[in-house]
C-alpha atoms as a PDB file:
ATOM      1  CA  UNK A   1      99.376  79.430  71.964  1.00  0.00           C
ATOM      2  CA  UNK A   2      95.923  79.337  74.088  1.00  0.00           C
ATOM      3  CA  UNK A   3      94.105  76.620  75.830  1.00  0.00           C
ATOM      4  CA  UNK A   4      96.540  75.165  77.896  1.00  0.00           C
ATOM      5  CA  UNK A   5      94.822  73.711  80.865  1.00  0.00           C
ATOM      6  CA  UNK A   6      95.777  75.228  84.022  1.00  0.00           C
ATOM      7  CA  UNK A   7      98.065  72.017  85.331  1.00  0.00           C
ATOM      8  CA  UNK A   8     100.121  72.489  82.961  1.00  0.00           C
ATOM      9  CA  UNK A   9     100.667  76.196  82.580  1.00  0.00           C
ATOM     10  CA  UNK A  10     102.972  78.287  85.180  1.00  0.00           C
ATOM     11  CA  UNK A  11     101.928  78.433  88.955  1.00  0.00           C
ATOM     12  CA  UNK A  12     102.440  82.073  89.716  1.00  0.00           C
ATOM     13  CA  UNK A  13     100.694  81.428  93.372  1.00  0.00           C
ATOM     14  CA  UNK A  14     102.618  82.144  96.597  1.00  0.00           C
ATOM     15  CA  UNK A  15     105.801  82.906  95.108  1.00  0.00           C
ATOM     16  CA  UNK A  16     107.480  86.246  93.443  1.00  0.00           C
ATOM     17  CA  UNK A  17     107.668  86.557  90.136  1.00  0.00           C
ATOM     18  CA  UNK A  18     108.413  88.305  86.661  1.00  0.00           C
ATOM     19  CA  UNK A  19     106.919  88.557  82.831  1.00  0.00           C
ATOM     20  CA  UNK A  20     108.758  90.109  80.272  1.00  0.00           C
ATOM     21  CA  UNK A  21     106.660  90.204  77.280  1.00  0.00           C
ATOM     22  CA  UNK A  22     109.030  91.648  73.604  1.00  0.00           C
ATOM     23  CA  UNK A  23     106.764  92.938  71.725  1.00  0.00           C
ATOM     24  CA  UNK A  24     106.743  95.430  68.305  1.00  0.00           C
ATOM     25  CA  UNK A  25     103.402  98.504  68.219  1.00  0.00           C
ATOM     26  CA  UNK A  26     102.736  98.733  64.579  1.00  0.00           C
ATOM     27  CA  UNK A  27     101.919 102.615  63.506  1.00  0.00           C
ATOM     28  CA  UNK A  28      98.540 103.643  64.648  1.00  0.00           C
ATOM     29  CA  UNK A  29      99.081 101.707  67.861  1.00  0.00           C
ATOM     30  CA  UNK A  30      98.303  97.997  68.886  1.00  0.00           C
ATOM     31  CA  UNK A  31      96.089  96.715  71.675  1.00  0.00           C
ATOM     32  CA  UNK A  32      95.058  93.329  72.764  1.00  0.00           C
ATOM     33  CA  UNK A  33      95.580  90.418  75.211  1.00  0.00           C
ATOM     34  CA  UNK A  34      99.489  89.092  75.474  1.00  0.00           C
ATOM     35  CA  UNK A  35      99.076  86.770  78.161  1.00  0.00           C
ATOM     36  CA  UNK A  36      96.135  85.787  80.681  1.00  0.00           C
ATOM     37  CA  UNK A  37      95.555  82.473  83.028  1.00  0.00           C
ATOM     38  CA  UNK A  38      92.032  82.258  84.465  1.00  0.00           C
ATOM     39  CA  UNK A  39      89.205  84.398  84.135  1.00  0.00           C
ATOM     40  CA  UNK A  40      86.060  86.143  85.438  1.00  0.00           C
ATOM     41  CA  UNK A  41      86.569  84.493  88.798  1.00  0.00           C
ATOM     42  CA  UNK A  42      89.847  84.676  89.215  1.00  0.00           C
ATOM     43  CA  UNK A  43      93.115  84.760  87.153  1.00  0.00           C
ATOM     44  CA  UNK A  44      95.651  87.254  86.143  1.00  0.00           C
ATOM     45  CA  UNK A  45      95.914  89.108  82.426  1.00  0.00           C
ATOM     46  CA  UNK A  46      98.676  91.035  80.768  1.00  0.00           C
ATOM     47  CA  UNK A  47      97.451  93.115  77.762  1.00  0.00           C
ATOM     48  CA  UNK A  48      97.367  96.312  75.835  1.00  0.00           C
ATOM     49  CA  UNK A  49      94.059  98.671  76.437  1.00  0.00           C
ATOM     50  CA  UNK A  50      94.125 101.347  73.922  1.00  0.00           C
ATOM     51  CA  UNK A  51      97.991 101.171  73.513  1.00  0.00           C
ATOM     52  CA  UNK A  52      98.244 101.725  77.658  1.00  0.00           C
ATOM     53  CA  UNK A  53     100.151  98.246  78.888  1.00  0.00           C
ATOM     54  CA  UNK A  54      98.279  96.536  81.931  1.00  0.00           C
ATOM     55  CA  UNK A  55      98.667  93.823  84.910  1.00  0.00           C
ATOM     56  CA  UNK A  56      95.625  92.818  86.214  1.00  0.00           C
ATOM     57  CA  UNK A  57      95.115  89.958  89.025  1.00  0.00           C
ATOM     58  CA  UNK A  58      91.194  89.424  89.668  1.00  0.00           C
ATOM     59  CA  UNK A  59      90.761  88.021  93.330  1.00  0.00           C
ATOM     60  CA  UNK A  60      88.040  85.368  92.533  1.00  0.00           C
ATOM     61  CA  UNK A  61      86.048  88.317  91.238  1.00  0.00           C
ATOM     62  CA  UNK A  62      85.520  90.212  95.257  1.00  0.00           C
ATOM     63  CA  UNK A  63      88.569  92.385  93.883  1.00  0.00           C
ATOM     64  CA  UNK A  64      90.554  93.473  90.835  1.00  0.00           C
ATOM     65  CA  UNK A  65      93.808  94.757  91.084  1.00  0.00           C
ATOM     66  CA  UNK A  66      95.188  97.166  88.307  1.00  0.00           C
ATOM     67  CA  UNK A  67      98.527  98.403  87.228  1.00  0.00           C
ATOM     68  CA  UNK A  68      97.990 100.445  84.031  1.00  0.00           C
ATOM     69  CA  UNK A  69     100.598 102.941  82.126  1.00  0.00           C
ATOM     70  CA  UNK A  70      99.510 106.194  81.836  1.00  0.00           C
ATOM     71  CA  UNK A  71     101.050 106.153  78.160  1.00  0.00           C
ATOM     72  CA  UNK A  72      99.532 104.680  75.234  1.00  0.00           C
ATOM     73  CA  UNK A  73     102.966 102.820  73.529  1.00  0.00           C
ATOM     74  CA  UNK A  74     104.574 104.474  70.488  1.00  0.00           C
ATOM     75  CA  UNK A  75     105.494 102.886  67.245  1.00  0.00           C
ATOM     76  CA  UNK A  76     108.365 100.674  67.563  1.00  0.00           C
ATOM     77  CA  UNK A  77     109.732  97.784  69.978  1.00  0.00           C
ATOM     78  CA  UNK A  78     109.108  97.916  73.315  1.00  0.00           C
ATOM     79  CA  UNK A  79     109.702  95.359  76.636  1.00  0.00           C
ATOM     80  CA  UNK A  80     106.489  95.582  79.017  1.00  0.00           C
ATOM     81  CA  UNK A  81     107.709  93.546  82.528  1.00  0.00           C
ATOM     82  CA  UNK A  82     105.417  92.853  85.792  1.00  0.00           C
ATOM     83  CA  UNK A  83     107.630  92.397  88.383  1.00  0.00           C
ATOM     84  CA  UNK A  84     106.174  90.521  92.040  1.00  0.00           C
ATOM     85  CA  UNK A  85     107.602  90.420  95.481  1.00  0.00           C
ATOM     86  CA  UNK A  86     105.712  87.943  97.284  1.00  0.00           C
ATOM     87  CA  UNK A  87     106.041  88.322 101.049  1.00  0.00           C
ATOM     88  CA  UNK A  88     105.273  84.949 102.213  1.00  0.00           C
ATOM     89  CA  UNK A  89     106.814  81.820 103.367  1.00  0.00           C
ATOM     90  CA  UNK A  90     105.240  79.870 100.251  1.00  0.00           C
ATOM     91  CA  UNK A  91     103.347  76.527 100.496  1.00  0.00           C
ATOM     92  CA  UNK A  92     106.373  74.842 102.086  1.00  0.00           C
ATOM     93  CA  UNK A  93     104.429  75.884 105.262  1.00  0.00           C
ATOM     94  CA  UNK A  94     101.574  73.339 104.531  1.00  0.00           C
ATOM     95  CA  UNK A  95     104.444  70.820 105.675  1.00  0.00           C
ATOM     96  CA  UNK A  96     104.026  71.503 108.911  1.00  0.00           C
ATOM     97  CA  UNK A  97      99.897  71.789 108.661  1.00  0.00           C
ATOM     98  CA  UNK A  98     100.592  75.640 108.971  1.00  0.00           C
ATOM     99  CA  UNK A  99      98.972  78.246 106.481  1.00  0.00           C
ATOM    100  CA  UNK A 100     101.351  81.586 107.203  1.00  0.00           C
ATOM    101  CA  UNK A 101     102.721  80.930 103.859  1.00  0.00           C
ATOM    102  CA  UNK A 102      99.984  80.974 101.363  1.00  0.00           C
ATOM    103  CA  UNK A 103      97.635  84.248 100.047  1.00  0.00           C
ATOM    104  CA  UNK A 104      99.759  86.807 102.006  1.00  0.00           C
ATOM    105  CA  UNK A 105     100.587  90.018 100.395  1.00  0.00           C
ATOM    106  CA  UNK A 106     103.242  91.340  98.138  1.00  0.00           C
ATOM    107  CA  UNK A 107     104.296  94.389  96.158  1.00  0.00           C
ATOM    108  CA  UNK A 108     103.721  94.186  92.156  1.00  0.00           C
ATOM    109  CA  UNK A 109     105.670  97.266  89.922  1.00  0.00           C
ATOM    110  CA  UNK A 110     104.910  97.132  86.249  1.00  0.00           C
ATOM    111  CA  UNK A 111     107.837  98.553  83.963  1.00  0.00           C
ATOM    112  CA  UNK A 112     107.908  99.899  80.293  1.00  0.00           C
ATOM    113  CA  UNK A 113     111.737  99.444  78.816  1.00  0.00           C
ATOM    114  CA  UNK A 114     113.103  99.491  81.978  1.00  0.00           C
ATOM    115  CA  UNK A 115     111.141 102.719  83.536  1.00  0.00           C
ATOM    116  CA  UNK A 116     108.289 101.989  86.485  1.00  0.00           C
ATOM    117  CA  UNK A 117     105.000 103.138  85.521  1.00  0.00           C
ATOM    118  CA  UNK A 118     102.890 101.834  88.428  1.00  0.00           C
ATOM    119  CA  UNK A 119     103.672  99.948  91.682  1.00  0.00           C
ATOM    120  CA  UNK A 120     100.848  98.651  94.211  1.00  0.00           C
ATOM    121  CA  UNK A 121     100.748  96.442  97.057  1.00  0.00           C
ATOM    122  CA  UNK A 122      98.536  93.561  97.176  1.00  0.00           C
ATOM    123  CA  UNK A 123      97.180  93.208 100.655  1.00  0.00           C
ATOM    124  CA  UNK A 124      96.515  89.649  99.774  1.00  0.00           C
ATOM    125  CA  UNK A 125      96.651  87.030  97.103  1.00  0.00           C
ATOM    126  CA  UNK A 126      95.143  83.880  96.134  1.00  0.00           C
ATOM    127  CA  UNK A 127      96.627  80.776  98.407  1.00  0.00           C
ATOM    128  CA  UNK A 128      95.578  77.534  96.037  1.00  0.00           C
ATOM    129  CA  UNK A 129      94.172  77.048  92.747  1.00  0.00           C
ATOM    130  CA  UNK A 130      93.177  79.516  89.631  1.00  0.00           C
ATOM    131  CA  UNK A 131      89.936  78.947  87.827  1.00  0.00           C
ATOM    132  CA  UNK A 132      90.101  75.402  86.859  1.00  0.00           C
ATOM    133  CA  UNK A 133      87.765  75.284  83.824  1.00  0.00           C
ATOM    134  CA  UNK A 134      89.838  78.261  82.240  1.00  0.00           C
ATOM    135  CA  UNK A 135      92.876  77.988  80.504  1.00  0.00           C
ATOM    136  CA  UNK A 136      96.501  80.017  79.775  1.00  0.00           C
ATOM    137  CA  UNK A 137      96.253  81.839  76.749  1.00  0.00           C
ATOM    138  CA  UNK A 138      99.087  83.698  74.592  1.00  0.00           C
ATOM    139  CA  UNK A 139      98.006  86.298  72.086  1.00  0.00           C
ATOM    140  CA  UNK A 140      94.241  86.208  73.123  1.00  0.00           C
ATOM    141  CA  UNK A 141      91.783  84.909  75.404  1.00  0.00           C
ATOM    142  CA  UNK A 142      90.251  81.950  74.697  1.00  0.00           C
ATOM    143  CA  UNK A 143      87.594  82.074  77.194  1.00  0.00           C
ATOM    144  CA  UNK A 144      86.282  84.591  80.114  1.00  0.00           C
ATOM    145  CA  UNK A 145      87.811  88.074  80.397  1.00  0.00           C
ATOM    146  CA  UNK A 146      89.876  88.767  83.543  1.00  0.00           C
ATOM    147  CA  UNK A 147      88.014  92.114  83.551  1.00  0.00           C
ATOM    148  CA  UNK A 148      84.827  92.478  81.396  1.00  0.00           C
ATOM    149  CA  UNK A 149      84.962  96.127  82.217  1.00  0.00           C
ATOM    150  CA  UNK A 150      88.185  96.055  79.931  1.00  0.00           C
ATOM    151  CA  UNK A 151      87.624  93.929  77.347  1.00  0.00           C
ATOM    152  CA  UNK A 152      85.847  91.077  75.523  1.00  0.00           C
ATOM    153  CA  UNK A 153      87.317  87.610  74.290  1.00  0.00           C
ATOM    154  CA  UNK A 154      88.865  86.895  72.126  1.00  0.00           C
ATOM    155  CA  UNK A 155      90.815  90.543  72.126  1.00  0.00           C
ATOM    156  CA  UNK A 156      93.416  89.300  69.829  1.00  0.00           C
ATOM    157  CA  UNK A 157      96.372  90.868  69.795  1.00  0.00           C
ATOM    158  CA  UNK A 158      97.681  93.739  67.235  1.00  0.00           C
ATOM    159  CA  UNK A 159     100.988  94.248  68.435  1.00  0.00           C
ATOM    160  CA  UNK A 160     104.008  91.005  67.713  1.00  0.00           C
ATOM    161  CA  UNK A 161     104.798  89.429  70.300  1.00  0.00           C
ATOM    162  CA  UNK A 162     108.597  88.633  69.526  1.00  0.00           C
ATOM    163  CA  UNK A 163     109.418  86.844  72.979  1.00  0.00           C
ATOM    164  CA  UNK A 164     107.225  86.263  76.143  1.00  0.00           C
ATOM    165  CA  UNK A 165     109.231  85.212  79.410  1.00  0.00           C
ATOM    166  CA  UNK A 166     108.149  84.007  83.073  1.00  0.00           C
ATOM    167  CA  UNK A 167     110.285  83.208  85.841  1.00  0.00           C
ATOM    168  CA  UNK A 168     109.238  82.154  89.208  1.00  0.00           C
ATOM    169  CA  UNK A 169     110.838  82.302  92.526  1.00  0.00           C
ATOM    170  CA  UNK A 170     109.279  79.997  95.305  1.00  0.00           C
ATOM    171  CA  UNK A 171     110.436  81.216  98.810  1.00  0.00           C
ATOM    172  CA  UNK A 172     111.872  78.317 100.277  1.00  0.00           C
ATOM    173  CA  UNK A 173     111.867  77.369 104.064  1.00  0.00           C
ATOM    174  CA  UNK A 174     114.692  77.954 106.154  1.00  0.00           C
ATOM    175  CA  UNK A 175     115.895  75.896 109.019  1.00  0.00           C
ATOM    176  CA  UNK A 176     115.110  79.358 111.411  1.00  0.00           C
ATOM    177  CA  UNK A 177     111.713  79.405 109.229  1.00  0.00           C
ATOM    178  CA  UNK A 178     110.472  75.922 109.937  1.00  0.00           C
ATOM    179  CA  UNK A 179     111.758  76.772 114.033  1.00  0.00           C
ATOM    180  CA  UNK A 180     109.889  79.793 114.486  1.00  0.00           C
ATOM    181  CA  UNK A 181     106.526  77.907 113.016  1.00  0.00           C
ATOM    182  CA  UNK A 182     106.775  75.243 115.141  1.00  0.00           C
ATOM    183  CA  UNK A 183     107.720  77.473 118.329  1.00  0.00           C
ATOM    184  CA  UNK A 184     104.468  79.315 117.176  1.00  0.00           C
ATOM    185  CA  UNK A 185     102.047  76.169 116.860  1.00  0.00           C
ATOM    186  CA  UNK A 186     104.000  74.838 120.651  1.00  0.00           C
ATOM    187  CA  UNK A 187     102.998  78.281 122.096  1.00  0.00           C
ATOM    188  CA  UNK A 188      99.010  78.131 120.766  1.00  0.00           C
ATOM    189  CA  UNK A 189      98.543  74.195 121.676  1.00  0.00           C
ATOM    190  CA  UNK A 190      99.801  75.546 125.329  1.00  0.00           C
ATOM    191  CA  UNK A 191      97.275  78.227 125.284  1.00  0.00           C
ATOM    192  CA  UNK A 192      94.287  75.527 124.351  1.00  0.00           C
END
């Protein structure tokens, strides 16, 4: 599947997250895009670069942030997995015309079958809106490369993709949450 417009494709922003991609190497290795959302000014990719699985987020192209095995994959089935711990509130916090919850940081680990290869933390993410005129791809990239020091489009992919799987988990506010923010905002407005 590629081209899916951005509105209708998952909204990885502010929230925690995991993809699971299934996939088979075929001998002499595989390499190639498996999913990506956005582009050269921002977006995410998950791909093979010379048999070495990758998550990349580019930060509206001031920063690129790379988790990359240090192993090329062998022959045979294997599960890569990003996994994301957002540490924000989430966009609930817009509610109350407060912006603590969007583009904070969080802690990304990518995993081959089951075993960590790489963890970072992102001092900050994007708060809004991926590239608009870009798209959500599976099995290529339809449009601009996430990193053009990696690859170029379409970078089809060699290895099968036998299942690909996102789930998303938006913080959501608590009663204490939405408390404390307000306490905050009473506190500045009595400092003005």
């Amino acid at each position: 599947m590629v081209g899916l417009p951005q509105g209708d494709s998952p909204f990885l922003l502010n929230a925690s997250y995991t993809i699971s991609a299934d996939i088979e190497v075929p001998q002499g290795g595989a390499e190639g895009m498996i999913l990506t959302s956005g582009g050269r000014f921002g977006g995410y990719g998950v791909y093979l670069l010379q048999g070495k699985p990758v998550f990349l987020w580019n930060l509206v192209d001031l920063e690129r942030i790379k988790w990359e095995s240090p192993d090329a994959l062998t022959p045979g089935r294997h599960t890569i997995e990003f996994d994301f711990t957002y540490d924000g509130l989430g966009v609930g916090t817009l509610a109350l015309n407060d912006f603590s919850g969007v583009g904070r940081s969080g802690t990304g680990t990518l995993k081959v079958d089951g075993k960590a290869v790489a963890t970072k933390k992102m001092e900050r993410t994007l708060p809004m809106i991926l590239q608009w005129d870009e798209s959500f791809d599976i099995g290529s990239d339809t449009l601009t490369p996430v990193n053009d020091a990696d690859y170029q489009p379409p970078f089809p992919l060699t290895a099968k993709l036998n299942q690909l799987t996102i789930e998303v988990d938006r913080p959501q506010l608590t009663p204490a949450d939405v408390e404390k923010i307000k306490a905050a905002q009473a506190k500045a407005a009595d400092h003005t």
